[in-house]
Protein backbone atom coordinates (compact mmCIF):
# COMPACT_ATOMS: atom_id res chain seq x y z
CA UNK A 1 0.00 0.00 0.00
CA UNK A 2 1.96 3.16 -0.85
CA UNK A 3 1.62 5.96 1.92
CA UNK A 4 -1.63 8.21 0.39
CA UNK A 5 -3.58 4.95 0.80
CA UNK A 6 -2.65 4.58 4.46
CA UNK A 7 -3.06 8.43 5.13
CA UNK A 8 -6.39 7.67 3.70
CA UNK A 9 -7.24 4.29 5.96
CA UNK A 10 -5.70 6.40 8.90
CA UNK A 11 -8.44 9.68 7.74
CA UNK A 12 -11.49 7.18 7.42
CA UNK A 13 -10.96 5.64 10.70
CA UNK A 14 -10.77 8.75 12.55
CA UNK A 15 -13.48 9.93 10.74
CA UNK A 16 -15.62 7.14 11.70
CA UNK A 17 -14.67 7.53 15.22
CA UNK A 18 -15.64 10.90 15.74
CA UNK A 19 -18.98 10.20 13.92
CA UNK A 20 -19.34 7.76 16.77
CA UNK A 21 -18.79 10.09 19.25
CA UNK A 22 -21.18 12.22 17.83
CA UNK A 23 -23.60 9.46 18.32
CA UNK A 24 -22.11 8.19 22.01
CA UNK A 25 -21.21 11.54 23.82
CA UNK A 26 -23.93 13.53 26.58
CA UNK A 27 -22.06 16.93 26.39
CA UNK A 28 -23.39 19.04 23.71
CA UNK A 29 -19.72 20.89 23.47
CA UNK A 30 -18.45 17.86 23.08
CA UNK A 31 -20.16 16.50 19.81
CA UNK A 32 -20.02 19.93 18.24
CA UNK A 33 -15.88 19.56 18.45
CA UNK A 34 -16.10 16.29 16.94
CA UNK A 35 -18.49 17.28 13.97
CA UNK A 36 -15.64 20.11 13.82
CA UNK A 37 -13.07 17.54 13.86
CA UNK A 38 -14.84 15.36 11.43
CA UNK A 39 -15.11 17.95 8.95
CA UNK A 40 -11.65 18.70 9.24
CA UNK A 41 -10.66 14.99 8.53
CA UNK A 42 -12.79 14.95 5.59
CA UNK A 43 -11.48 17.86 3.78
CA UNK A 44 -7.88 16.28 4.62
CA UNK A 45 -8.98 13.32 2.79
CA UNK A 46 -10.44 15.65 -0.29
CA UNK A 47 -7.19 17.25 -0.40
CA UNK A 48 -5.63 13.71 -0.53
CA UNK A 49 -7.78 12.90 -3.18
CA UNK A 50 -7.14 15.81 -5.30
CA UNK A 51 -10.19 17.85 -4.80
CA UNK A 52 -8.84 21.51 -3.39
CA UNK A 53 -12.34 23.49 -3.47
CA UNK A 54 -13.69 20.75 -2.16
CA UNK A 55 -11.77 19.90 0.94
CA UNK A 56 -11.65 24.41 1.24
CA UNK A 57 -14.86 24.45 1.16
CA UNK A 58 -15.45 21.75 3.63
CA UNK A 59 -12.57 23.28 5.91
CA UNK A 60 -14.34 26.85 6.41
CA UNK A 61 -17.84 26.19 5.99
CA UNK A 62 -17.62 22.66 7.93
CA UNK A 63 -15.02 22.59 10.32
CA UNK A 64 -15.27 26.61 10.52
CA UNK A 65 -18.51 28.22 10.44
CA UNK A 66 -21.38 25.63 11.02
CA UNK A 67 -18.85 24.66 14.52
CA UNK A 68 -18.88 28.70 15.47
CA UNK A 69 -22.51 29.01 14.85
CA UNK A 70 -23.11 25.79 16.62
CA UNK A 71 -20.92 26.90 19.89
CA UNK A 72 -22.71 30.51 19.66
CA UNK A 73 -26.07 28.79 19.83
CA UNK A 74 -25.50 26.59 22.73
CA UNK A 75 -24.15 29.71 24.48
CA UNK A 76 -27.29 32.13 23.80
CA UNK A 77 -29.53 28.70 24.96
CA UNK A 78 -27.68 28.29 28.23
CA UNK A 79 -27.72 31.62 29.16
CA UNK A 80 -30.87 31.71 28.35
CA UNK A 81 -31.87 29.17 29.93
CA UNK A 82 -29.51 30.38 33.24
CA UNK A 83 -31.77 33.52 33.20
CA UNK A 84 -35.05 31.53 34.09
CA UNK A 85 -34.38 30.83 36.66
C-alpha cells in the first residue's frame, strides 16, 4: 500500500470515530468539536484525493462556520436558559 492509501485508511478511521462520538457523547460541546473535527478529517482526505475546493470548502464552511454558529447557539440557549431561573 503506498503511503496516500494509508493516510487515507488512517483519515477514514478517525473519521468514523468521531462520527461515533457524535452518536455516544452527553455533552453538547463535546459533539459539536467532533463534527468540527470530522469535517476537518474529511477535507484532509479531499485534499488527498485531489479535490482543493472541495476539501476548502469543507474546511471553512464545515469545520469553521457551522462549529462557530453551533458553539454561539448553545451559548445564547444556556444563558438563556440560566436567566429563568
Amino acid at each position: 500500500m503506498t503511503s496516500a492509501a494509508w493516510s487515507i485508511l488512517l483519515l477514514t478511521i478517525c473519521f468514523l470515530l468521531t462520527s461515533i462520538i457524535v452518536l455516544v457523547a452527553k455533552r453538547l460541546i463535546v459533539i459539536i468539536s467532533a463534527i468540527g473535527l470530522g469535517s476537518v478529517f474529511l477535507a484532509v482526505t479531499f485534499f488527498i484525493f485531489g479535490a482543493p475546493f472541495a476539501g476548502a470548502f469543507e474546511l471553512s464552511v464545515g469545520a469553521g462556520l457551522i462549529s462557530v454558529l453551533f458553539i454561539v447557539a448553545t451559548s445564547i440557549a444556556d444563558s438563556a436558559v440560566d436567566g429563568v431561573d
